[in-house]
PDB file of N, CA and C in Angstrom:
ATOM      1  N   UNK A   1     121.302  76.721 124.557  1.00  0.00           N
ATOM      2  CA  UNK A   1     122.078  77.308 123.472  1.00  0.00           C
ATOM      3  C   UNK A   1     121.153  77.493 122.266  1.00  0.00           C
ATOM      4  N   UNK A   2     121.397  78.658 121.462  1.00  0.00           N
ATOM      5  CA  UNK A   2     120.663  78.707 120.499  1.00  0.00           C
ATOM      6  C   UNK A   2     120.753  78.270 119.380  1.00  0.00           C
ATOM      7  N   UNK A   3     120.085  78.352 118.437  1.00  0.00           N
ATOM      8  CA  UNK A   3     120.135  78.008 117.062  1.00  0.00           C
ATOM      9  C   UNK A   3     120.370  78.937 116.033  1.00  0.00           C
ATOM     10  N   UNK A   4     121.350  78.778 115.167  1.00  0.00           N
ATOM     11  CA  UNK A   4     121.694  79.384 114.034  1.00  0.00           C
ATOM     12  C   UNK A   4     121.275  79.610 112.268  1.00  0.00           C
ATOM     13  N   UNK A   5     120.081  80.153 111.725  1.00  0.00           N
ATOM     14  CA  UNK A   5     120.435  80.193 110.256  1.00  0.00           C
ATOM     15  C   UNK A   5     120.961  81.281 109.263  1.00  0.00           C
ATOM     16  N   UNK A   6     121.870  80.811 109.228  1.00  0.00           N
ATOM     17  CA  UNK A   6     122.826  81.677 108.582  1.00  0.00           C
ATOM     18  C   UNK A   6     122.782  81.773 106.749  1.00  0.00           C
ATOM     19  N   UNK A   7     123.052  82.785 106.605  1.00  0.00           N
ATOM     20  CA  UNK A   7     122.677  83.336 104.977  1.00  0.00           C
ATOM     21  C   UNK A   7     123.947  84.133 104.416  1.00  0.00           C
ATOM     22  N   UNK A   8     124.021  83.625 103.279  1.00  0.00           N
ATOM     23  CA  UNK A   8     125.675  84.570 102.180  1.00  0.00           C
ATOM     24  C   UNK A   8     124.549  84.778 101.055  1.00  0.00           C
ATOM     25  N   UNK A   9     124.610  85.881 100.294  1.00  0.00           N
ATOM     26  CA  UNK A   9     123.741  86.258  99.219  1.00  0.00           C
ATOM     27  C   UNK A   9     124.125  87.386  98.764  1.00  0.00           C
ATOM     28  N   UNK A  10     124.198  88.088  97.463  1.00  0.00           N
ATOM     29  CA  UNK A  10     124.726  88.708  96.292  1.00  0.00           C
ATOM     30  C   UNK A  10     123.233  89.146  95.980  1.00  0.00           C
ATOM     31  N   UNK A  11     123.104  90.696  96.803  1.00  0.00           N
ATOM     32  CA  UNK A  11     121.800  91.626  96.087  1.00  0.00           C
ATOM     33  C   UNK A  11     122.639  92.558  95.296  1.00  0.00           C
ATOM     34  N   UNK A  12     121.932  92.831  94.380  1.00  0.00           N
ATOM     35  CA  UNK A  12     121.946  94.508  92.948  1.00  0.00           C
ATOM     36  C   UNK A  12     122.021  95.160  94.005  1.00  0.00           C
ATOM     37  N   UNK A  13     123.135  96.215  94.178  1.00  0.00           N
ATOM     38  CA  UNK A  13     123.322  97.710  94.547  1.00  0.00           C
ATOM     39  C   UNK A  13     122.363  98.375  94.981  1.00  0.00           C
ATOM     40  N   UNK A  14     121.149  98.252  93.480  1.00  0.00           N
ATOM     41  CA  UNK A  14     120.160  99.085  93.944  1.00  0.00           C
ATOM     42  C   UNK A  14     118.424  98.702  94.177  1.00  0.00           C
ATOM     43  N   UNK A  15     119.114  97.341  94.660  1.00  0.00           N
ATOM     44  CA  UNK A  15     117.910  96.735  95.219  1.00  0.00           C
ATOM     45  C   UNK A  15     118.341  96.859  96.799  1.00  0.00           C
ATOM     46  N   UNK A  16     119.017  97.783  97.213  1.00  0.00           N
ATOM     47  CA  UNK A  16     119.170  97.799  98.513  1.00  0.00           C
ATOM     48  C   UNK A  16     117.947  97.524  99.534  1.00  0.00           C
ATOM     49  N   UNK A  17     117.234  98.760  98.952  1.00  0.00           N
ATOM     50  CA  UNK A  17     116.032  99.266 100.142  1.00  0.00           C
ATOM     51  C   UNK A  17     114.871  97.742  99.781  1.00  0.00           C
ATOM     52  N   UNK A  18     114.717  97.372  98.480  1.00  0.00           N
ATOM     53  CA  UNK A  18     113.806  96.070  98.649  1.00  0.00           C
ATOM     54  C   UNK A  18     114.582  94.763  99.141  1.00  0.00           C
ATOM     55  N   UNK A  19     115.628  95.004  99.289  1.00  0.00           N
ATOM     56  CA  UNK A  19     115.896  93.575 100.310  1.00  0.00           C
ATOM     57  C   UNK A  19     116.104  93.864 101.515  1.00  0.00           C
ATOM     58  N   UNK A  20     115.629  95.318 102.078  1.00  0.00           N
ATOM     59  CA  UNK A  20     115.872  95.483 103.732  1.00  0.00           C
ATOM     60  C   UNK A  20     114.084  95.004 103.475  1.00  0.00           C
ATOM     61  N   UNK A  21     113.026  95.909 102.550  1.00  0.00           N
ATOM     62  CA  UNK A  21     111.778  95.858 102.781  1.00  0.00           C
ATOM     63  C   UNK A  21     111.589  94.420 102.954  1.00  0.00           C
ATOM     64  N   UNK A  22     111.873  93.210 102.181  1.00  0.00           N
ATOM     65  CA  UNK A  22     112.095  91.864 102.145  1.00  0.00           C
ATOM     66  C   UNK A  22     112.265  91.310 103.335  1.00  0.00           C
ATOM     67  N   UNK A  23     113.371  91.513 104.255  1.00  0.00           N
ATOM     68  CA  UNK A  23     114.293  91.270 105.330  1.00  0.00           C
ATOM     69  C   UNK A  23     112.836  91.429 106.523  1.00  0.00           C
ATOM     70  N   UNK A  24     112.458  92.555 106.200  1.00  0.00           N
ATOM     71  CA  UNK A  24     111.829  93.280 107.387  1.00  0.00           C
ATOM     72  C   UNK A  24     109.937  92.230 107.645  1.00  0.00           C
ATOM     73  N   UNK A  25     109.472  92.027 106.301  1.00  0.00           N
ATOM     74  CA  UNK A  25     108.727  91.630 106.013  1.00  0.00           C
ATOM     75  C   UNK A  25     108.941  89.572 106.606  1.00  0.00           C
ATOM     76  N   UNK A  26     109.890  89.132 106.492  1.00  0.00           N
ATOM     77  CA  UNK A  26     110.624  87.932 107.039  1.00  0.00           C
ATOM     78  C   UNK A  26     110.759  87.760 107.913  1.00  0.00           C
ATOM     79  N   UNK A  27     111.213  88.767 108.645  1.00  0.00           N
ATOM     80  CA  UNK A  27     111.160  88.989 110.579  1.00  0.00           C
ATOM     81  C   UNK A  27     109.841  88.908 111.306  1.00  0.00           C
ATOM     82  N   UNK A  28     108.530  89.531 110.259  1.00  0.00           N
ATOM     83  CA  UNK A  28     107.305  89.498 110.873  1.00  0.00           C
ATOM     84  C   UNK A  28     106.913  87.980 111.138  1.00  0.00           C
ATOM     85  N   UNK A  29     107.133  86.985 109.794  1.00  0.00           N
ATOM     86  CA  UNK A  29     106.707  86.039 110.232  1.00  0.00           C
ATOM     87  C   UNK A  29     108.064  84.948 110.965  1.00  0.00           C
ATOM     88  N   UNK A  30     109.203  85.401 111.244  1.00  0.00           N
ATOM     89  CA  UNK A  30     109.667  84.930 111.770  1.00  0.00           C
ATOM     90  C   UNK A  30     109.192  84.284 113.055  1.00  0.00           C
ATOM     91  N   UNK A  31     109.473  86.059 113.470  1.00  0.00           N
ATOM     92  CA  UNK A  31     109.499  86.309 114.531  1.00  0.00           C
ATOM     93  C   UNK A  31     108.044  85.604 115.490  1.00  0.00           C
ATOM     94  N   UNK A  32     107.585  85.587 114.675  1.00  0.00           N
ATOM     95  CA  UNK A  32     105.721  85.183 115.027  1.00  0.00           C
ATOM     96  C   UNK A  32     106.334  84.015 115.064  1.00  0.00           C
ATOM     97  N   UNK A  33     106.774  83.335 114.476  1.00  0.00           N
ATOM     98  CA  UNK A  33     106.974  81.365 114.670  1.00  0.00           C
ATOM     99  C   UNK A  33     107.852  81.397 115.414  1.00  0.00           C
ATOM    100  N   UNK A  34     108.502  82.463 116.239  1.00  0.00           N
ATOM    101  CA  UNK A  34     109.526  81.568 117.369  1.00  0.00           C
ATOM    102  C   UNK A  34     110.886  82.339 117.000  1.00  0.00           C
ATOM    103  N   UNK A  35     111.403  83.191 116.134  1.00  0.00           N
ATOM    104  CA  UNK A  35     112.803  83.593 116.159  1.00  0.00           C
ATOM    105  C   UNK A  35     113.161  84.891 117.617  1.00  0.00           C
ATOM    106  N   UNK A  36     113.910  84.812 117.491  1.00  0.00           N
ATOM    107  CA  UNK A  36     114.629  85.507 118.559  1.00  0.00           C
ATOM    108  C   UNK A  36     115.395  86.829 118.444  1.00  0.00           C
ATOM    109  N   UNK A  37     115.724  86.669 117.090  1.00  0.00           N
ATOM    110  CA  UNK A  37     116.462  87.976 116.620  1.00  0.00           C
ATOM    111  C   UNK A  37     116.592  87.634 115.406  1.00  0.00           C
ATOM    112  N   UNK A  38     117.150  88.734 114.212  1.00  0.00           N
ATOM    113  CA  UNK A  38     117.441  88.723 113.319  1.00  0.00           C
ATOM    114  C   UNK A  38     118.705  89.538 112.316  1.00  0.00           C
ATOM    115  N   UNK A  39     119.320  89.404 111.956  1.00  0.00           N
ATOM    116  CA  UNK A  39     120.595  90.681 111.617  1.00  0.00           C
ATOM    117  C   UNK A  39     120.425  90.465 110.535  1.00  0.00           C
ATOM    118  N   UNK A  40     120.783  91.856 109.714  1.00  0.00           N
ATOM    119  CA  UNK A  40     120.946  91.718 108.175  1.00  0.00           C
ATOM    120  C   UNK A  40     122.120  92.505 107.750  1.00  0.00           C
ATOM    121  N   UNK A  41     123.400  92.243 107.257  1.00  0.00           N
ATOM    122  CA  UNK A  41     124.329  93.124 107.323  1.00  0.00           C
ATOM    123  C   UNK A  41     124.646  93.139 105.566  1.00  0.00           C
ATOM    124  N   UNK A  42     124.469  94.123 105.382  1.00  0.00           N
ATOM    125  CA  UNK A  42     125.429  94.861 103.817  1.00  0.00           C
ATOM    126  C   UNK A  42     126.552  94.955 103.635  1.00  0.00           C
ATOM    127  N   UNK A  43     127.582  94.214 102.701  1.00  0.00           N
ATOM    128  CA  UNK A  43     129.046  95.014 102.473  1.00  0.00           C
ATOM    129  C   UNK A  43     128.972  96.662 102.810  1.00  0.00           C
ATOM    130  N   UNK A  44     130.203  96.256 103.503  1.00  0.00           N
ATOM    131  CA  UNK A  44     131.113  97.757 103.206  1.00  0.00           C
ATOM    132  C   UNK A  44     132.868  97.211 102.975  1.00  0.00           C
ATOM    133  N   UNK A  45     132.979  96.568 103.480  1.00  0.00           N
ATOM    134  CA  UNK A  45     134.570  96.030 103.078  1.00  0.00           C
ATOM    135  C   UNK A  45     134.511  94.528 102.988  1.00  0.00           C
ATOM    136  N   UNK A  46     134.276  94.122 101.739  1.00  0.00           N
ATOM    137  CA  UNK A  46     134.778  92.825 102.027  1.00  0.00           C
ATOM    138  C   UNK A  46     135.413  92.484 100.542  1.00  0.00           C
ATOM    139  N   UNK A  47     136.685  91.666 101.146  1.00  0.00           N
ATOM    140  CA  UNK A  47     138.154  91.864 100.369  1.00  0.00           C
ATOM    141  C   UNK A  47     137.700  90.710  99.788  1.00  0.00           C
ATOM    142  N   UNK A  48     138.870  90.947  98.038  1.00  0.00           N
ATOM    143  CA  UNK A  48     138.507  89.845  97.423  1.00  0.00           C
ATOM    144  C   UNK A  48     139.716  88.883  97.802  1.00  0.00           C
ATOM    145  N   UNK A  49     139.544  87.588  98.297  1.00  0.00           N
ATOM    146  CA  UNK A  49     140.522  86.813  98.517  1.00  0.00           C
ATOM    147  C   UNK A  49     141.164  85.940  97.371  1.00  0.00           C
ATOM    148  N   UNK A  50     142.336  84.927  97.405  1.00  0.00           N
ATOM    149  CA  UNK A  50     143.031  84.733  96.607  1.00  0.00           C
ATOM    150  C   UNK A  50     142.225  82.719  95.912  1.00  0.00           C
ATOM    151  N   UNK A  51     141.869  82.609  97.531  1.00  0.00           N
ATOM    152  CA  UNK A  51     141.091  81.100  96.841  1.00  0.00           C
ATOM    153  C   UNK A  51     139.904  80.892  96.831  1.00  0.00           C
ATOM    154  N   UNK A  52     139.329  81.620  97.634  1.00  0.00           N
ATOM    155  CA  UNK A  52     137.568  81.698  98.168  1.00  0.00           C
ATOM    156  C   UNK A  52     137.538  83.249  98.364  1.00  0.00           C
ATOM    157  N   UNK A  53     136.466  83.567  98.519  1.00  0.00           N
ATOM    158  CA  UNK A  53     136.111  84.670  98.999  1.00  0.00           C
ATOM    159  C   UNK A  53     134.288  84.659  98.885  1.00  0.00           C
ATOM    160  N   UNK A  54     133.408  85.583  99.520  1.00  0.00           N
ATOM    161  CA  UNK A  54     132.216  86.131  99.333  1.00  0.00           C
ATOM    162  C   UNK A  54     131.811  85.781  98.309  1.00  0.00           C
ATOM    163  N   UNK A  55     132.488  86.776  97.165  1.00  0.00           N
ATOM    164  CA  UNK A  55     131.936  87.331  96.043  1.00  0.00           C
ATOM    165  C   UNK A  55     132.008  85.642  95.118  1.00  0.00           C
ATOM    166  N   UNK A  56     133.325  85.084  95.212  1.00  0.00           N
ATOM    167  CA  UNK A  56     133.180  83.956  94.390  1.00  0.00           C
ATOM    168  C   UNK A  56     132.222  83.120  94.824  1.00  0.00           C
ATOM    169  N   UNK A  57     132.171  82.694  96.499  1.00  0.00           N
ATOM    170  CA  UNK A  57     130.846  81.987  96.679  1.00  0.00           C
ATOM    171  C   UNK A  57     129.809  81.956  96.307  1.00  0.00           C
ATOM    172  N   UNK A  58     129.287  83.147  95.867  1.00  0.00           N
ATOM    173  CA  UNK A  58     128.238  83.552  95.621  1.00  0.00           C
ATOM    174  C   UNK A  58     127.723  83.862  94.213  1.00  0.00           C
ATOM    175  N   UNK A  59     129.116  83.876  93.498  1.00  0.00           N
ATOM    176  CA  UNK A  59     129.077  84.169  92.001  1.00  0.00           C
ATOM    177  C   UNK A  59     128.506  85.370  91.894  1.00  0.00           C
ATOM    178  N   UNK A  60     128.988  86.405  93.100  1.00  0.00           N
ATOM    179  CA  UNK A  60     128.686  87.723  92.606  1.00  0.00           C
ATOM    180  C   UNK A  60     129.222  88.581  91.414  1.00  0.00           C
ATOM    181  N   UNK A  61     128.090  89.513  90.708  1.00  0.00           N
ATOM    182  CA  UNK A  61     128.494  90.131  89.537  1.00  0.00           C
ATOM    183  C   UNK A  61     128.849  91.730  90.183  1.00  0.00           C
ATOM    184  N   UNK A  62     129.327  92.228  88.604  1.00  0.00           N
ATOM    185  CA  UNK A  62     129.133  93.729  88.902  1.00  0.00           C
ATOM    186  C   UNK A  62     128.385  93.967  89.324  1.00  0.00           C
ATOM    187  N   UNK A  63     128.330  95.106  90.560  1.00  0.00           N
ATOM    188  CA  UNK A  63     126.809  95.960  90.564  1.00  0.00           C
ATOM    189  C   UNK A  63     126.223  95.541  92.353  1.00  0.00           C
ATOM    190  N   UNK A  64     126.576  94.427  92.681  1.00  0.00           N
ATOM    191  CA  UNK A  64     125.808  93.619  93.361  1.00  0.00           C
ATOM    192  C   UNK A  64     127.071  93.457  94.791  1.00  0.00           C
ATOM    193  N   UNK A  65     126.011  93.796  96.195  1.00  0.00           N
ATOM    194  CA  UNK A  65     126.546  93.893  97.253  1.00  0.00           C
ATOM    195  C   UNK A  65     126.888  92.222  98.246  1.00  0.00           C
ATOM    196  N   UNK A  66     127.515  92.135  98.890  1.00  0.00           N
ATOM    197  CA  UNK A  66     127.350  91.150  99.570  1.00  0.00           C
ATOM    198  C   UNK A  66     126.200  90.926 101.250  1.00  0.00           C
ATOM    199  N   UNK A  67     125.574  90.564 101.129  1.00  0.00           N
ATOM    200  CA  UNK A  67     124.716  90.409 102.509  1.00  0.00           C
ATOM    201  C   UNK A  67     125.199  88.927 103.410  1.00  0.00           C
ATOM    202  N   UNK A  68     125.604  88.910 104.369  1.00  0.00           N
ATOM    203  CA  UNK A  68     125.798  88.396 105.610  1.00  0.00           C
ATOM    204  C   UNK A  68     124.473  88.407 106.532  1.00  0.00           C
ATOM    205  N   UNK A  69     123.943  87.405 107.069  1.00  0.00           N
ATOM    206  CA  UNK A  69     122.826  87.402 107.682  1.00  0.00           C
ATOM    207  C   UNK A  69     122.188  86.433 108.346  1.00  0.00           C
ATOM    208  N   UNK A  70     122.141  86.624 109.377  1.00  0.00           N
ATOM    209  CA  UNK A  70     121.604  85.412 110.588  1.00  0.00           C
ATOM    210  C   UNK A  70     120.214  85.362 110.978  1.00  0.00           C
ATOM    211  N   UNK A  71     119.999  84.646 111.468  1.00  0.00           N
ATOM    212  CA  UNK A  71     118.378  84.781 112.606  1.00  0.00           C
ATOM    213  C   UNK A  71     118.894  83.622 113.625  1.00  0.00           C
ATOM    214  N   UNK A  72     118.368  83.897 114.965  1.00  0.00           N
ATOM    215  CA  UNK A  72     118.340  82.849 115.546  1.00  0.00           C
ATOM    216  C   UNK A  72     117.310  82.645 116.265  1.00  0.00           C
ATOM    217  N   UNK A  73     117.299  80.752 116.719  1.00  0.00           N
ATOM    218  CA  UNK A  73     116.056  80.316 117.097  1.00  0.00           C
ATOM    219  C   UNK A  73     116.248  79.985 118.752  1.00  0.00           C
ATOM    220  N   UNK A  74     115.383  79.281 119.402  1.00  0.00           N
ATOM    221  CA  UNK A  74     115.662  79.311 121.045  1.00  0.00           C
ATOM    222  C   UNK A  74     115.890  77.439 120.785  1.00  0.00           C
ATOM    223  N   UNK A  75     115.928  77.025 119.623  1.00  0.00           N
ATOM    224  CA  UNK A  75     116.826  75.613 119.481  1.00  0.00           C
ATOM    225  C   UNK A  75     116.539  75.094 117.647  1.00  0.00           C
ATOM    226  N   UNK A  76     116.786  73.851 117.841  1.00  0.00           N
ATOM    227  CA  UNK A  76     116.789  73.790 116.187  1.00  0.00           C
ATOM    228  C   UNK A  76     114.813  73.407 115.756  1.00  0.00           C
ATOM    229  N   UNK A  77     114.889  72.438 116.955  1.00  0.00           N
ATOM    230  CA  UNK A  77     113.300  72.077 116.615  1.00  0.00           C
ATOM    231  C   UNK A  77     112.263  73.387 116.542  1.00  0.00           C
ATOM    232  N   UNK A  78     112.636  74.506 116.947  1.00  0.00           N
ATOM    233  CA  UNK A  78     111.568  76.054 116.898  1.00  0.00           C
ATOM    234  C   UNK A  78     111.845  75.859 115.258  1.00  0.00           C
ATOM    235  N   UNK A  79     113.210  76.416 114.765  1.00  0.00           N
ATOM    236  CA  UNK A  79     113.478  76.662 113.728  1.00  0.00           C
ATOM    237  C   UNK A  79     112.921  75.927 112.425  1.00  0.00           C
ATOM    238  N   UNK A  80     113.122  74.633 112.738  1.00  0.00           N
ATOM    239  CA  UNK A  80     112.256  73.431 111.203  1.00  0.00           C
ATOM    240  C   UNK A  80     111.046  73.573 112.221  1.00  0.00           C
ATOM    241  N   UNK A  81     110.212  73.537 113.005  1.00  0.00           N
ATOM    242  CA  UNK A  81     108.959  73.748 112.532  1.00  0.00           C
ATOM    243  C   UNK A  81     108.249  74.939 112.196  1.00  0.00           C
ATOM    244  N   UNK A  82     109.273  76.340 112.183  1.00  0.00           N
ATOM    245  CA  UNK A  82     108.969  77.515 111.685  1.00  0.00           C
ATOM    246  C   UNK A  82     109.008  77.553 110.043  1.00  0.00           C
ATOM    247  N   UNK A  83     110.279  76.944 109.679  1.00  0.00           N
ATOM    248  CA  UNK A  83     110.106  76.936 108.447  1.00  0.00           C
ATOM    249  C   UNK A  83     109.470  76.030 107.638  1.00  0.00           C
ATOM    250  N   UNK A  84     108.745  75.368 108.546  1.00  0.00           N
ATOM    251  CA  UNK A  84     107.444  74.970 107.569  1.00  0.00           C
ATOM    252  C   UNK A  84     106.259  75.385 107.488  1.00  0.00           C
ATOM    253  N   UNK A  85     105.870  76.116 109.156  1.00  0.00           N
ATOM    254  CA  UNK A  85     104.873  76.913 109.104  1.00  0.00           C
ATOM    255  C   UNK A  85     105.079  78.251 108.121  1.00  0.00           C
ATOM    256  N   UNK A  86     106.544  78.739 108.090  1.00  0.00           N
ATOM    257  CA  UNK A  86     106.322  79.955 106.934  1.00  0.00           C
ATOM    258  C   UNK A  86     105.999  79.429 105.702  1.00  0.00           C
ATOM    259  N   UNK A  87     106.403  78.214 105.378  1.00  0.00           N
ATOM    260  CA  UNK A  87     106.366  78.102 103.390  1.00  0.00           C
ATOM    261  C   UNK A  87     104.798  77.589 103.794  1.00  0.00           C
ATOM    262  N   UNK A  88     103.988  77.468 104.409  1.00  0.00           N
ATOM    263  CA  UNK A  88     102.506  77.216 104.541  1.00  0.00           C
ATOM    264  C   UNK A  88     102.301  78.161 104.857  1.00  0.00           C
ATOM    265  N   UNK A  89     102.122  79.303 104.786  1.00  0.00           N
ATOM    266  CA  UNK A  89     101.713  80.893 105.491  1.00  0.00           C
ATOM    267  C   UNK A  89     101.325  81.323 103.933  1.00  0.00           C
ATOM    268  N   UNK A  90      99.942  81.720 103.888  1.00  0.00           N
ATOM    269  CA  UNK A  90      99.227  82.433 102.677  1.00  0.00           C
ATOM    270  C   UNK A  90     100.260  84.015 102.148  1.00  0.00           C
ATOM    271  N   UNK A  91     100.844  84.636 103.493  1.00  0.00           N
ATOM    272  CA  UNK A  91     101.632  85.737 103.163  1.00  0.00           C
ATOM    273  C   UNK A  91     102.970  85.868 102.852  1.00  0.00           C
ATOM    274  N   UNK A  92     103.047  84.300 102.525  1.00  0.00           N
ATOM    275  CA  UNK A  92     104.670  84.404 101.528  1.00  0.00           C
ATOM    276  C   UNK A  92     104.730  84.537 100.768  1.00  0.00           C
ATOM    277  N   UNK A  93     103.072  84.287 100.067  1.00  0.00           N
ATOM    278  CA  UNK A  93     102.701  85.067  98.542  1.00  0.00           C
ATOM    279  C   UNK A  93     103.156  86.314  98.170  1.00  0.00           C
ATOM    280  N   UNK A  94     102.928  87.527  99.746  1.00  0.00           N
ATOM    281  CA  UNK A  94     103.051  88.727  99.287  1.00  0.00           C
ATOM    282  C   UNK A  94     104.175  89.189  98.875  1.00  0.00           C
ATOM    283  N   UNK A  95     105.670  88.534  99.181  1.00  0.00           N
ATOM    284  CA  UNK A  95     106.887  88.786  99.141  1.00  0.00           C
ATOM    285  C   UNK A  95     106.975  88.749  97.970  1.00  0.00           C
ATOM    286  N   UNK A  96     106.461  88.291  96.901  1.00  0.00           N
ATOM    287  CA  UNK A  96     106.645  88.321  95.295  1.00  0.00           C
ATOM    288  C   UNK A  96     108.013  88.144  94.622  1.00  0.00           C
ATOM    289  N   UNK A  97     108.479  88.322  93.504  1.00  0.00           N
ATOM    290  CA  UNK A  97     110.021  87.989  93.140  1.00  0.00           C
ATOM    291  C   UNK A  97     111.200  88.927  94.003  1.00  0.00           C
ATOM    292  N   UNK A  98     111.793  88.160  94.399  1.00  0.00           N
ATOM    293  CA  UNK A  98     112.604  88.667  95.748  1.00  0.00           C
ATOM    294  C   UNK A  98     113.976  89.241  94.903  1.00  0.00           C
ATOM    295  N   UNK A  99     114.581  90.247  95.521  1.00  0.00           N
ATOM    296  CA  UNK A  99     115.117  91.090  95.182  1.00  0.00           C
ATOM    297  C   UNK A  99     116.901  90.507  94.557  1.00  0.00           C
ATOM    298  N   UNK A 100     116.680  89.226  94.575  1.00  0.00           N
ATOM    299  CA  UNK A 100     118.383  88.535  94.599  1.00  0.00           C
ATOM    300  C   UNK A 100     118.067  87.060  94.368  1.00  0.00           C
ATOM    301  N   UNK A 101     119.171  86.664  93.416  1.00  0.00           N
ATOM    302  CA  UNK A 101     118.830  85.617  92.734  1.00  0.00           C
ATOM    303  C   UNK A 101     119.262  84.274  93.859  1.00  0.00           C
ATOM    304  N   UNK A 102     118.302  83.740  94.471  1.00  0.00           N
ATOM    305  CA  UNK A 102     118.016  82.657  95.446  1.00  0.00           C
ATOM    306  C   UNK A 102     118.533  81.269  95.004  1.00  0.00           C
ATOM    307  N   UNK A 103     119.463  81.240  93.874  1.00  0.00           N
ATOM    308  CA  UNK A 103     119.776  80.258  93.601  1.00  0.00           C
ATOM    309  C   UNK A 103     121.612  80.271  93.982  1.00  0.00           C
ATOM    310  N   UNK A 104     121.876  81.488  94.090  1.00  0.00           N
ATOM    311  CA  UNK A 104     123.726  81.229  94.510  1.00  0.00           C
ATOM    312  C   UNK A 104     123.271  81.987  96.047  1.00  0.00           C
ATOM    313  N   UNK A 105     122.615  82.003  96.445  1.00  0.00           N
ATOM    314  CA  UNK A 105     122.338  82.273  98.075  1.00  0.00           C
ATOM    315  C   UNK A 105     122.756  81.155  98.827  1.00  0.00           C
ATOM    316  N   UNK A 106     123.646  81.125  99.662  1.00  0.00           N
ATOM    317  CA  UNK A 106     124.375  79.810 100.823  1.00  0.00           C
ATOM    318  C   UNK A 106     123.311  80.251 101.745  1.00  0.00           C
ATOM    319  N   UNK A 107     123.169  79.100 102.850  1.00  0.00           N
ATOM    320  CA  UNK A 107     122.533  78.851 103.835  1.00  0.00           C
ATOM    321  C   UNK A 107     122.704  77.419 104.503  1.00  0.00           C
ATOM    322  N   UNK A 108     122.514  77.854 105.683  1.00  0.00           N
ATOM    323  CA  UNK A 108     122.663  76.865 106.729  1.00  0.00           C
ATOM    324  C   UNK A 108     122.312  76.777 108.062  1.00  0.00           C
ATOM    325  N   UNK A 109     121.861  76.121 108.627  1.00  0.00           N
ATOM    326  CA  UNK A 109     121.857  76.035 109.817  1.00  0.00           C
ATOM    327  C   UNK A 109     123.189  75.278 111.137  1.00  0.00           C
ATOM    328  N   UNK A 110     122.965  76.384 112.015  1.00  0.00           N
ATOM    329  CA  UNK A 110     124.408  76.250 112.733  1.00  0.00           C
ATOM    330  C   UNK A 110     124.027  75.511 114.753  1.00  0.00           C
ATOM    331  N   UNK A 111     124.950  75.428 115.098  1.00  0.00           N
ATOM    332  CA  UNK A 111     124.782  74.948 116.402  1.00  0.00           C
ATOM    333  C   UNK A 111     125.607  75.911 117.213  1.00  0.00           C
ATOM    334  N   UNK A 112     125.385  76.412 117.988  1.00  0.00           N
ATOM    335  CA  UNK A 112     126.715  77.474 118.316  1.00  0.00           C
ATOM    336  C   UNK A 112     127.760  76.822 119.243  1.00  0.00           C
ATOM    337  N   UNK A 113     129.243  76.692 118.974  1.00  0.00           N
ATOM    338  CA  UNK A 113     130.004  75.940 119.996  1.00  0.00           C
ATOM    339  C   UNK A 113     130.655  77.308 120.987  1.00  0.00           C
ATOM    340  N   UNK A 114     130.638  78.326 120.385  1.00  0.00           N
ATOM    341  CA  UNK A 114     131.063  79.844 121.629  1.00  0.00           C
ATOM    342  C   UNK A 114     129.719  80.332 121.133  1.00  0.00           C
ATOM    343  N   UNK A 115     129.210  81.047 122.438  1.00  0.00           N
ATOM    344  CA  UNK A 115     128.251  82.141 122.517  1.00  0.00           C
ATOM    345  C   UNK A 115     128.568  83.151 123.636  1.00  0.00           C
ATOM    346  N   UNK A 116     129.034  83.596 122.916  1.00  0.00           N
ATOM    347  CA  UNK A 116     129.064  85.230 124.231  1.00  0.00           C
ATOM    348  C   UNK A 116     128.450  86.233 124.205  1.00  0.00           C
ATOM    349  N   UNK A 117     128.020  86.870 125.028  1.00  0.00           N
ATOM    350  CA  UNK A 117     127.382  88.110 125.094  1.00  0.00           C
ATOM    351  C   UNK A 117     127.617  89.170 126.186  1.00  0.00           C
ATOM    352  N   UNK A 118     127.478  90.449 125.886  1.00  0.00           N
ATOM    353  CA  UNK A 118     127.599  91.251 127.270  1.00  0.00           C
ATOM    354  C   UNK A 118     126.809  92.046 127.888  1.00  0.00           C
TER     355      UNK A 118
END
């Protein structure tokens, strides 16, 4: 079964294309340490709810989209020793101030109890 890290994050509208360039640039060294896949999904509908929602999680403002976003690993031990080989990787330098404020960004790592596929 695989491994899950999962991401909620509040990018600017029109930082679209630098947080796919971001995204894309993340997958390289992911993917090099062991990930398996990666998804990056953009609002298009997501409702504001009455006790929680996205946008409050996240303390999203005007202007600013919601991103949904996974990677997964082939278990958890790939995953923590990837993410230590990335924050030791000279080319996390190049990513420079990232396109969305990394401080109301959720994250987590998951265990999957259903996995289906077809």
């Amino acid at each position: 079964m695989p491994y899950v890290n999962g991401f909620v994050l509040a990018v600017p509208e029109d930082s679209k294309q630098a947080y796919i360039d971001t995204a894309e640039k993340f997958w390289t060294l992911a993917h090099e340490f062991g990930a398996i896949s990666q998804v990056e999904c953009w609002e298009v509908d997501v409702k504001d709810g009455h006790t929680t929602d996205f946008r409050m999680a996240t303390k999203a403002k005007d202007g600013e989209k919601i991103v949904f976003s996974w990677v997964t690993w082939p278990d958890r031990e790939t995953a923590k020793a990837a993410e230590k080989k990335m924050m030791e990787d000279p080319r996390m330098e190049e990513f420079g101030e990232m396109p969305f404020d990394g401080k109301r960004m959720i994250y987590g790592g998951f265990e999957p109890v259903v996995f289906m596929e077809s």
